[in-house]
Protein backbone atom coordinates (compact mmCIF):
# COMPACT_ATOMS: atom_id res chain seq x y z
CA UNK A 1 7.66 -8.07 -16.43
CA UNK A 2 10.90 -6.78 -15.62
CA UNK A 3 12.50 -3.72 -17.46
CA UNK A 4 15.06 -4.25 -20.14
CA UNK A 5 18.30 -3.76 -19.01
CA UNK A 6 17.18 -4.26 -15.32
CA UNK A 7 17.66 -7.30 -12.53
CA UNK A 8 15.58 -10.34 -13.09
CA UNK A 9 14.42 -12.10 -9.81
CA UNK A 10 15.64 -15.45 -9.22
CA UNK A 11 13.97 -18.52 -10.47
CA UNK A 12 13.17 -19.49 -6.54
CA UNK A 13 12.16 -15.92 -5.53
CA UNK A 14 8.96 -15.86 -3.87
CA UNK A 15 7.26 -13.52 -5.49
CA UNK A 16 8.04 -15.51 -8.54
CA UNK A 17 6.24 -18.74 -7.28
CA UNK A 18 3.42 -16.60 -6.17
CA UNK A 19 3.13 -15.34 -9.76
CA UNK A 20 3.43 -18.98 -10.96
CA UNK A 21 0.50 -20.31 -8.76
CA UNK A 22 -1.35 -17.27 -9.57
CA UNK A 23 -2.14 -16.73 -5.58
CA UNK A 24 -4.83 -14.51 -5.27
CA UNK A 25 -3.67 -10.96 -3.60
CA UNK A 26 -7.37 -10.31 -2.38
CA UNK A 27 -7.44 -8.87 0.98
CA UNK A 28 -3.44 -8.66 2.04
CA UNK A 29 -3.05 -4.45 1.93
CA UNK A 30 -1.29 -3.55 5.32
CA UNK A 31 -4.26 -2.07 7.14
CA UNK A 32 -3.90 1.93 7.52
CA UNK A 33 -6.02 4.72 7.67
CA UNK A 34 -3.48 7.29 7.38
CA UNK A 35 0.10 7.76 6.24
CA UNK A 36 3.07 9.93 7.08
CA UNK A 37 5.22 9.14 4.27
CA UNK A 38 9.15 11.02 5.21
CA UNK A 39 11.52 11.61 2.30
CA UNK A 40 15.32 10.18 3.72
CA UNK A 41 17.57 9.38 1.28
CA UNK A 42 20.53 6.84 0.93
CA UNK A 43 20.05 3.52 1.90
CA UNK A 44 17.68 1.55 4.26
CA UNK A 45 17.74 -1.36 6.47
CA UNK A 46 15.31 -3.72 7.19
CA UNK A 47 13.93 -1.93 9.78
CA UNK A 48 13.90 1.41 7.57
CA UNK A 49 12.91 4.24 10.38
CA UNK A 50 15.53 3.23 12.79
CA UNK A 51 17.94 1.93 10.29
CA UNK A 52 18.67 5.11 7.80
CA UNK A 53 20.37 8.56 8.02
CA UNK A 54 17.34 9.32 9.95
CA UNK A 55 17.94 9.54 13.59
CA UNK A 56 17.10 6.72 15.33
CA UNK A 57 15.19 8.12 18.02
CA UNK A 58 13.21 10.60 15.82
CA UNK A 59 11.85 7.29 13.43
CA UNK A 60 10.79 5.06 16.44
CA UNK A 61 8.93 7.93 17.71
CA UNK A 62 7.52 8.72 13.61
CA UNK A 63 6.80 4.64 13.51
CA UNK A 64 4.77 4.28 17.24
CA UNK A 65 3.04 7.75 16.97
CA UNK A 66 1.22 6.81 13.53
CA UNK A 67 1.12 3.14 14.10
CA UNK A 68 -0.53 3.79 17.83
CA UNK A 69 -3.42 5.90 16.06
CA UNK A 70 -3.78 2.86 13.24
CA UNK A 71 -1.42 4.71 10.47
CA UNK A 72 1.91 3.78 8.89
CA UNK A 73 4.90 5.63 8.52
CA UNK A 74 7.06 5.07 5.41
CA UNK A 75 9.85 6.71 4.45
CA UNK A 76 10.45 7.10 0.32
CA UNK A 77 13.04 8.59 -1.91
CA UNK A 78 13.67 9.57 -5.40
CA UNK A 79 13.78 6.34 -7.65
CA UNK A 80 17.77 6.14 -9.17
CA UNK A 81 20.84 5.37 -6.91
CA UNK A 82 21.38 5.51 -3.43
CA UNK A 83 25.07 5.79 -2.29
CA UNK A 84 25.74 5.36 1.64
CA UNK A 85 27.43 9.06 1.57
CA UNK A 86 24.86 10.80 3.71
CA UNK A 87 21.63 13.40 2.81
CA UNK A 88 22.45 15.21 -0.69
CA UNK A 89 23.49 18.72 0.14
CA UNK A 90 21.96 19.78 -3.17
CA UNK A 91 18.37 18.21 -2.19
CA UNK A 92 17.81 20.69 0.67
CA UNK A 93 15.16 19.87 2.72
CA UNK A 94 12.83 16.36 3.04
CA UNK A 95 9.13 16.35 1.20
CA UNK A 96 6.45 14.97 3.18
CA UNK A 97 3.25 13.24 2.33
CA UNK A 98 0.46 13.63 4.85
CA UNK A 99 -2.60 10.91 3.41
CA UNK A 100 -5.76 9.76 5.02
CA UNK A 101 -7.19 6.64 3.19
CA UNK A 102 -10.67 6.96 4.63
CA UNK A 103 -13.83 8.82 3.17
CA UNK A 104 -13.42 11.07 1.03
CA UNK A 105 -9.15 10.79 0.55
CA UNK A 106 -7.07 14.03 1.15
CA UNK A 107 -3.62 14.07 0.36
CA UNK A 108 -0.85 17.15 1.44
CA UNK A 109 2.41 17.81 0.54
CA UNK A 110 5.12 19.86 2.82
CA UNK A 111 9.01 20.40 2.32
CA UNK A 112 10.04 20.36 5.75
CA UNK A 113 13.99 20.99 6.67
CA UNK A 114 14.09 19.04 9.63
CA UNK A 115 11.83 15.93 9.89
CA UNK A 116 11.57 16.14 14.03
CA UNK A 117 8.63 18.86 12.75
CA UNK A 118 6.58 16.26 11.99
CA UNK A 119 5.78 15.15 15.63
CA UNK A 120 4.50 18.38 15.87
CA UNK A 121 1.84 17.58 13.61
CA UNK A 122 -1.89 16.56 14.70
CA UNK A 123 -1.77 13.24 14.31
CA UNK A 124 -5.30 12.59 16.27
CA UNK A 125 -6.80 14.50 13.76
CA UNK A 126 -4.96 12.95 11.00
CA UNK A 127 -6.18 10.24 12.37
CA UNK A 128 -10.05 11.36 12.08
CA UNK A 129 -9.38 12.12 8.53
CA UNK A 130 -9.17 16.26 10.01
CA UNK A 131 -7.66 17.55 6.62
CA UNK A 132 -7.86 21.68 8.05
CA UNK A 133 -6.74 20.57 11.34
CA UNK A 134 -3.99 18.77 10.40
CA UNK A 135 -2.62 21.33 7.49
CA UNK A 136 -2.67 24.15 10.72
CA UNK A 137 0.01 22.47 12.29
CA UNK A 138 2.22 22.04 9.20
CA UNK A 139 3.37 24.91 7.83
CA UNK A 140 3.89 24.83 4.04
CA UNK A 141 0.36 22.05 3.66
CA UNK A 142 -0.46 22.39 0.42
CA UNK A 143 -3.17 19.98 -1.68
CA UNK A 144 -1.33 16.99 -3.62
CA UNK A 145 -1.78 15.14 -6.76
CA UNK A 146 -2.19 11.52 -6.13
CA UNK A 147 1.49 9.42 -5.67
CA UNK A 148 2.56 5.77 -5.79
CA UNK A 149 4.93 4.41 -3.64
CA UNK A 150 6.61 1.36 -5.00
CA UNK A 151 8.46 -1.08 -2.25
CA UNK A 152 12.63 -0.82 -3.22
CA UNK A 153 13.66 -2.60 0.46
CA UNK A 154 16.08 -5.05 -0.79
CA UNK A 155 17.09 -5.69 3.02
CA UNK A 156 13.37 -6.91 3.87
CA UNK A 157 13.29 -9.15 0.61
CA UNK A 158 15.57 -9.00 -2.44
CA UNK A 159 12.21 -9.08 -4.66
CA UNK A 160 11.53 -5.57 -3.64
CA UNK A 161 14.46 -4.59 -4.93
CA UNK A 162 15.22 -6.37 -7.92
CA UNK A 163 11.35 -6.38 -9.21
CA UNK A 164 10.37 -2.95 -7.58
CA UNK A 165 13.28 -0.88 -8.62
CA UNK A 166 12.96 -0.82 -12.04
CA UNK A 167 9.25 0.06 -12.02
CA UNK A 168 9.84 2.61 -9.85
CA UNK A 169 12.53 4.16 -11.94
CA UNK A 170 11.12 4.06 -15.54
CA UNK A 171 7.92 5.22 -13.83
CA UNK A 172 9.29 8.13 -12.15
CA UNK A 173 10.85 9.11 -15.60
CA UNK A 174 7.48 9.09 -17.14
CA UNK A 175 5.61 10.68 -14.40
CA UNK A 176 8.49 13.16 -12.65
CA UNK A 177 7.78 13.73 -8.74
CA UNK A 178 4.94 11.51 -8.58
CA UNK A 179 7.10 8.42 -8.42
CA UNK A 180 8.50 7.24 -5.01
CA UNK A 181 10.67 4.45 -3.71
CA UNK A 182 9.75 2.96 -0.11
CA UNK A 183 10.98 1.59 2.52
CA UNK A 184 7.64 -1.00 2.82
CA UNK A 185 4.43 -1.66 1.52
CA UNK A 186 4.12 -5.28 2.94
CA UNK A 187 3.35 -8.31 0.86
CA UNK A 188 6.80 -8.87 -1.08
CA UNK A 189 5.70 -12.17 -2.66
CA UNK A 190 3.52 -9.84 -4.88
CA UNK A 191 6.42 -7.46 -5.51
CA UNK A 192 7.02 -5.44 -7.56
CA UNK A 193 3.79 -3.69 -4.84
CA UNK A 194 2.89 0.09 -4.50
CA UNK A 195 0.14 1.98 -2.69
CA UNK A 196 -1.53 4.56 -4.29
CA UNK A 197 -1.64 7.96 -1.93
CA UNK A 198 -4.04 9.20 -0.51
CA UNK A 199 -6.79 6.21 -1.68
CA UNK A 200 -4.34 3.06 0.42
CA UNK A 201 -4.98 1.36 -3.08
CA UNK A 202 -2.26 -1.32 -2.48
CA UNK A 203 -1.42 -3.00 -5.84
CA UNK A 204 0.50 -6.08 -6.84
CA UNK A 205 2.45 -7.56 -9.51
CA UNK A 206 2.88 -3.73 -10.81
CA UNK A 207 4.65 -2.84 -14.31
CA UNK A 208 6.08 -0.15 -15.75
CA UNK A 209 2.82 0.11 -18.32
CA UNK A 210 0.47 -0.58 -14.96
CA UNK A 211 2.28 2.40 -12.61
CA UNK A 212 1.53 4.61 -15.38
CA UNK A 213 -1.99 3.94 -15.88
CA UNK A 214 -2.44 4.17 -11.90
CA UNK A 215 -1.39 7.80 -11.72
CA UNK A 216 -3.31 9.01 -14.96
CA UNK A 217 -6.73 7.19 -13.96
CA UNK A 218 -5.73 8.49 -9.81
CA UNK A 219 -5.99 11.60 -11.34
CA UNK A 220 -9.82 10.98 -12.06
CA UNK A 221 -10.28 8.85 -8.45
CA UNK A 222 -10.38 5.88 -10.31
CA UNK A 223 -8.31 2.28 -11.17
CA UNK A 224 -7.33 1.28 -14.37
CA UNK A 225 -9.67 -1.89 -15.21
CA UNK A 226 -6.43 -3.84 -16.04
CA UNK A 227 -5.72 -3.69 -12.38
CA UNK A 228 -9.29 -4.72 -11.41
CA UNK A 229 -9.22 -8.23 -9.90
CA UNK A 230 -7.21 -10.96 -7.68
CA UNK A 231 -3.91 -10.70 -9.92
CA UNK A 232 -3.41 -6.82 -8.90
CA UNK A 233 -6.05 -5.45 -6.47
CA UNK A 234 -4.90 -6.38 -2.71
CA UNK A 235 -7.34 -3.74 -1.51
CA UNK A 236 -7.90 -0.84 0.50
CA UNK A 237 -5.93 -0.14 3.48
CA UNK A 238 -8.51 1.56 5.36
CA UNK A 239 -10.67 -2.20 5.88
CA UNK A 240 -10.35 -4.81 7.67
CA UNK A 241 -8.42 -7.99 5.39
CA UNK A 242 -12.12 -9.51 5.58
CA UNK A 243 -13.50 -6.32 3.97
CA UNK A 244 -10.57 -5.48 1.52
CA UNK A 245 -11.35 -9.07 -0.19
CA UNK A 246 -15.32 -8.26 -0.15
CA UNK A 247 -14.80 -4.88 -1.95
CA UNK A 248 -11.97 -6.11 -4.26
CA UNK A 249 -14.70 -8.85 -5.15
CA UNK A 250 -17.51 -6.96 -5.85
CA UNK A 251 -15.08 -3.85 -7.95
CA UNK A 252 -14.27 -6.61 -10.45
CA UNK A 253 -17.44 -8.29 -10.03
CA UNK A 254 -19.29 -5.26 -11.21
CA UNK A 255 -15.91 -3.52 -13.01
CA UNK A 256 -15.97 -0.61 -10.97
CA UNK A 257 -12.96 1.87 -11.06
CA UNK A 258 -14.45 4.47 -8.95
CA UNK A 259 -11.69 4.17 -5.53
CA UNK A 260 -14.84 6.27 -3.58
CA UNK A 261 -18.20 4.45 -5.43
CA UNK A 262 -17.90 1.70 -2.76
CA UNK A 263 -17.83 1.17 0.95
CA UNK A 264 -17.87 -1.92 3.23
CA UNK A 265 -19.30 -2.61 6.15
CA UNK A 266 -19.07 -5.93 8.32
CA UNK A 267 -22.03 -7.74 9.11
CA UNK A 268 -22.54 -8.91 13.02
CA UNK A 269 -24.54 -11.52 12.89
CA UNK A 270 -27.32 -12.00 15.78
CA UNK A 271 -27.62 -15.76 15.27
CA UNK A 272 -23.86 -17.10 16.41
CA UNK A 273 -22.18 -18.93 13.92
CA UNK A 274 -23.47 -22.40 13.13
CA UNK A 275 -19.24 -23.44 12.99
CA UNK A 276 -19.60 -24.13 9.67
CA UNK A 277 -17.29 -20.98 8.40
CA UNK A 278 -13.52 -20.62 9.66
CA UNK A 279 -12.44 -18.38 12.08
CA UNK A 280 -11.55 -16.08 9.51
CA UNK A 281 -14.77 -16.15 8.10
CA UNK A 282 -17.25 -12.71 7.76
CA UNK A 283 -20.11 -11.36 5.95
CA UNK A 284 -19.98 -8.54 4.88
CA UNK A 285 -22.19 -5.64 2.77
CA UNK A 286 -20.75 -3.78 -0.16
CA UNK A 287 -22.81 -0.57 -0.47
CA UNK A 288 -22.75 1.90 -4.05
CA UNK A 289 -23.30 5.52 -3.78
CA UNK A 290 -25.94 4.43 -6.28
CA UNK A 291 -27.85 2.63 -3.88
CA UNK A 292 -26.74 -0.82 -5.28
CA UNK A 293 -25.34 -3.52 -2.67
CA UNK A 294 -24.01 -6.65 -2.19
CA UNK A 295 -24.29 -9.20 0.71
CA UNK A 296 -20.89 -11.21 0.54
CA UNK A 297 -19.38 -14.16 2.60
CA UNK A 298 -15.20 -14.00 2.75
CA UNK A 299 -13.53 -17.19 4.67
CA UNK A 300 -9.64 -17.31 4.83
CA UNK A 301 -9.11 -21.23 3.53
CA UNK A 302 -5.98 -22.53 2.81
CA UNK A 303 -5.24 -23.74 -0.59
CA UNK A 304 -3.14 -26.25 -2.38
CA UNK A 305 0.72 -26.26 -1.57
CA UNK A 306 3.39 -24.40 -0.43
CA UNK A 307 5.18 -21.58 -0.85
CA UNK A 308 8.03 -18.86 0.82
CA UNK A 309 6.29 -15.92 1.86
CA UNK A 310 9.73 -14.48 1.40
CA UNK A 311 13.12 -15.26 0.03
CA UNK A 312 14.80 -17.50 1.94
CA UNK A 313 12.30 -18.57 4.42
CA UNK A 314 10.75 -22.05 4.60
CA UNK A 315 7.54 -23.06 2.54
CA UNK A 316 4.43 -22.72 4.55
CA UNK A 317 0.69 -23.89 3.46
CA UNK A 318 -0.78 -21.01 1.03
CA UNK A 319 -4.22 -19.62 1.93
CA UNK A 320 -6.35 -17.17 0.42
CA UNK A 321 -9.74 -15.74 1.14
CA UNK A 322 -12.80 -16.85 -0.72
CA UNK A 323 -15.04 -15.19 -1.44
CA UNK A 324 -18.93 -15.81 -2.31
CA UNK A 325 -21.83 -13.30 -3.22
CA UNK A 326 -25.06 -14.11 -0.99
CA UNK A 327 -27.04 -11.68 -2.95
């Protein structure tokens, strides 16, 4: 719902005919295993690490050195306004999230004066979830609390910034320094979206009441069950699309908040497919740390009608996975 006193997204925005059909956000996180997430204030273009008061050269070489090793670099800022006047003289200095969203999630924080430091830092071992490794070539590394980045980028869809914005704000005032804007999460036709650091929890159709609740239960390594399910819970950026909508199924199935209780694996069949299942299709195994597990078919199937993936574009045939429990 938007804020009171804030934007309200057009009556043909897409993210407001994908709340409308209730499209299932199931297995659409950006896939990631790590992030570099760069403070930069002022404004962003569509293409935010080559289009900002960052230099140009320094954010294509940020965006292909994490996205080459299966990461994503974002850049965020403080939630309020963002006048094209240059970097803040009073806000010395950029913060700088280091996250891996595998196994056991780490998370460090750095305030770094100039960002070309961070090509410096081990991204191979970022990459391998290395948290010592990668904190010795950092100075400053220190252990984070868990943060939400909520998409702003009103130059890659105007629902980021209309919808996203104003959750991102009233958060931030509620939970100070744990609230960021970025530059893109992916998936604006669920704005307002967020990812929850270091877990790659990528969320949909976020709140101000929601935002909060994700940072208090983070705190614990764990969702709030209002957030369990194919209205909020686009997955974990660490799987495969396939596996996000498995696991997504089986946490709501089950109403499990834990964001480290489960882990999903992709079944290779020895028998080839029968062509019965799309290409899309997978099994899949959900496994507990309890010893519990789940066998579970996904297929990507379109569904009925059409939407804009984003504002502006044409309509284009809506599909969704499904997803079935084999036992």
């Amino acid at each position: 719902m938007p804020t009171s006193g804030h934007g309200v997204p057009a009556p043909d925005a897409c993210s407001v005919g994908f709340d409308r059909a209730e499209v299932s956000t199931f297995g659409t996180a950006a896939q990631a295993t790590f992030f570099v997430a760069l403070e930069q204030p002022g404004p962003w273009g569509r293409e935010a690490a080559t289009q900002s008061h960052l230099p140009v050269e320094l954010g294509a070489a940020l965006a292909e050195s994490c996205s080459s090793r299966g990461g994503r670099l974002s850049l965020i800022r403080r939630p309020g306004r963002h006048p094209d006047d240059g970097d803040d003289p009073a806000q010395a200095g950029h913060t700088a999230y280091l996250a891996w969203a595998g196994e056991q999630p780490w998370l460090l924080r750095a305030r770094v004066t100039d960002p070309a430091v961070l090509l410096e830092v081990d991204l191979d071992a970022l990459a391998r979830g290395d948290r010592d490794a990668v904190a010795s070539t950092l100075d400053g590394a220190a252990s984070s609390a868990p943060v939400l980045l909520v998409c702003t980028n009103g130059r890659r869809d105007v629902c980021c910034a209309v919808r996203g914005r104003p959750v991102a704000l009233d958060a931030a005032a509620i939970s100070p320094g744990r609230v960021w804007e970025a530059s893109h999460t992916g998936g604006h036709r669920f704005a307002p979206t967020g990812v929850l650091l270091p877990h790659g929890a990528t969320l949909a159709r976020l709140d101000v009441d929601l935002a909060t609740a994700v940072l208090t239960a983070a705190d614990g390594a764990t969702l709030p069950p209002a957030l369990l399910g194919p209205i909020h819970d686009r997955g974990r950026s660490a799987l495969s699309a396939g596996a996000q909508a498995a696991e997504s199924h089986v946490r709501h199935l089950v109403g499990e908040i834990s964001l480290t209780a489960l882990s999903t694996a992709e079944v290779i069949d020895e028998v080839p497919d029968d062509g019965r299942h799309g290409a899309g299709s997978g099994r899949f195994t959900v496994s507990h740390r309890d010893g519990r597990s789940w066998s579970v078919r996904c297929e990507k199937r379109l569904t009925t009608g059409e939407l804009p993936e984003s504002c502006g574009k044409p309509a284009v045939p809506l599909a969704a996975w499904a997803v079935s429990l084999l036992s």
